[in-house]
Protein backbone atom coordinates (compact mmCIF):
# COMPACT_ATOMS: atom_id res chain seq x y z
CA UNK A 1 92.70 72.31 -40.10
CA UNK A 2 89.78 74.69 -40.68
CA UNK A 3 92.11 78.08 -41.42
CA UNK A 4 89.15 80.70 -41.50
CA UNK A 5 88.35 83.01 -39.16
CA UNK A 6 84.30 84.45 -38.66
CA UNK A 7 83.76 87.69 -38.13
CA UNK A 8 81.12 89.55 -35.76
CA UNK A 9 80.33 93.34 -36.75
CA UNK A 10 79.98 96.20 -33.78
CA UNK A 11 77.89 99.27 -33.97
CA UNK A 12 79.22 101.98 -31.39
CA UNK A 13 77.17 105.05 -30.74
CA UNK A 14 78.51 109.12 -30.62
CA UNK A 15 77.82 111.86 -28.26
CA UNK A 16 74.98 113.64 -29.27
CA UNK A 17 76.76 117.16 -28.98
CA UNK A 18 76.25 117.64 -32.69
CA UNK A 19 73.44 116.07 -34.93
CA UNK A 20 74.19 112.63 -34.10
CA UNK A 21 75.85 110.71 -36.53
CA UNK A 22 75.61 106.91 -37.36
CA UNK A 23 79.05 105.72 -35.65
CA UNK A 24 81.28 103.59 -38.31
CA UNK A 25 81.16 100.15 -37.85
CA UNK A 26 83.94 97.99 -37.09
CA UNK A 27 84.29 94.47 -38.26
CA UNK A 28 86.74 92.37 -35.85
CA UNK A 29 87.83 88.45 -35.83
CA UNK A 30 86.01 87.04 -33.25
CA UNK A 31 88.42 84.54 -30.85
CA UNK A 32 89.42 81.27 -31.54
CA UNK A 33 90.98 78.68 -28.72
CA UNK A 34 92.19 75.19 -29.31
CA UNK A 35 91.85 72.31 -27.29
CA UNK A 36 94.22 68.83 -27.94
CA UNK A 37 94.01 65.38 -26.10
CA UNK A 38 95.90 61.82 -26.91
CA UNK A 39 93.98 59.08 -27.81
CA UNK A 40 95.46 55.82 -27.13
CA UNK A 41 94.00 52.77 -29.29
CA UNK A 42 94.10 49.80 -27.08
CA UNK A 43 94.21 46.15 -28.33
CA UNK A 44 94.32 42.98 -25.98
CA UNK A 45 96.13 45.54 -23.36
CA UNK A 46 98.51 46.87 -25.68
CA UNK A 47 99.13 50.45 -26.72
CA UNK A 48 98.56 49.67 -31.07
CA UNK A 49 97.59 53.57 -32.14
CA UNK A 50 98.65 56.95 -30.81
CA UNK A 51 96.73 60.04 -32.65
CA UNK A 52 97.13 63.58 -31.18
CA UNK A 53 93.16 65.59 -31.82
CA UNK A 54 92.19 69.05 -31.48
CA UNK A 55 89.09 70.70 -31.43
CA UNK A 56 88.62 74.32 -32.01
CA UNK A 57 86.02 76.34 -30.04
CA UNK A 58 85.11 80.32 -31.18
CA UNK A 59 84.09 82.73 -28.60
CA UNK A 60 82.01 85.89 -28.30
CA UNK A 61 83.11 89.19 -27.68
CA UNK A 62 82.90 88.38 -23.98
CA UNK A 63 84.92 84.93 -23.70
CA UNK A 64 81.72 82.54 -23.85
CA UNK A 65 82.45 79.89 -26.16
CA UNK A 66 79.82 80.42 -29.08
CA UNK A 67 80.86 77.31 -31.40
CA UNK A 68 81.96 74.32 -29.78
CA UNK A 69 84.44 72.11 -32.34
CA UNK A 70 84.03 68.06 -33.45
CA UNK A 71 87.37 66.54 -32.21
CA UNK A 72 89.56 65.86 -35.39
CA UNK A 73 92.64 64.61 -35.70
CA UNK A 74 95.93 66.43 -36.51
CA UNK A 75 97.28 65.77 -40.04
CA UNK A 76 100.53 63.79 -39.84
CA UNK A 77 103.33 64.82 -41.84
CA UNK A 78 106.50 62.58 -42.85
CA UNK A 79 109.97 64.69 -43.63
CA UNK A 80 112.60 62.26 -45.61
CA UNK A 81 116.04 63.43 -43.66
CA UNK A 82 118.98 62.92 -45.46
């Protein structure tokens, strides 16, 4: 899995009381959600393959989804248990 975040940069303004100054900018993550389904490989009406997938889909500052993801699968790992 795809472990970087993007970024999206904001520009605020300040109250003009005083010579108005350029307000700082501030550089936030921008949201991530996941999305998982099961995929079942069938052969001659049997079950042969199980795989678990996820897609990951990154949002604007207001919820919209920006980026939708490419289903992958999730990486299967094997622990030896003695």
């Amino acid at each position: 899995m795809n472990q970087v975040l993007t970024t999206n940069t904001f520009f605020g303004t300040v109250s003009p009381t005083p010579p108005a100054q350029p307000a700082p900018s501030i550089t936030m993550p921008e949201p991530i959600s996941y999305e998982f389904q099961v995929v079942e490989q069938i052969e001659n009406g049997k079950i042969v393959k199980v795989r678990l997938q996820y897609r990951r889909h990154i949002h604007d500052q207001y919820g919209n989804i920006k980026t939708h993801g490419m289903w992958e699968d999730v990486p299967r790992v094997q622990y030896n248990i003695l």
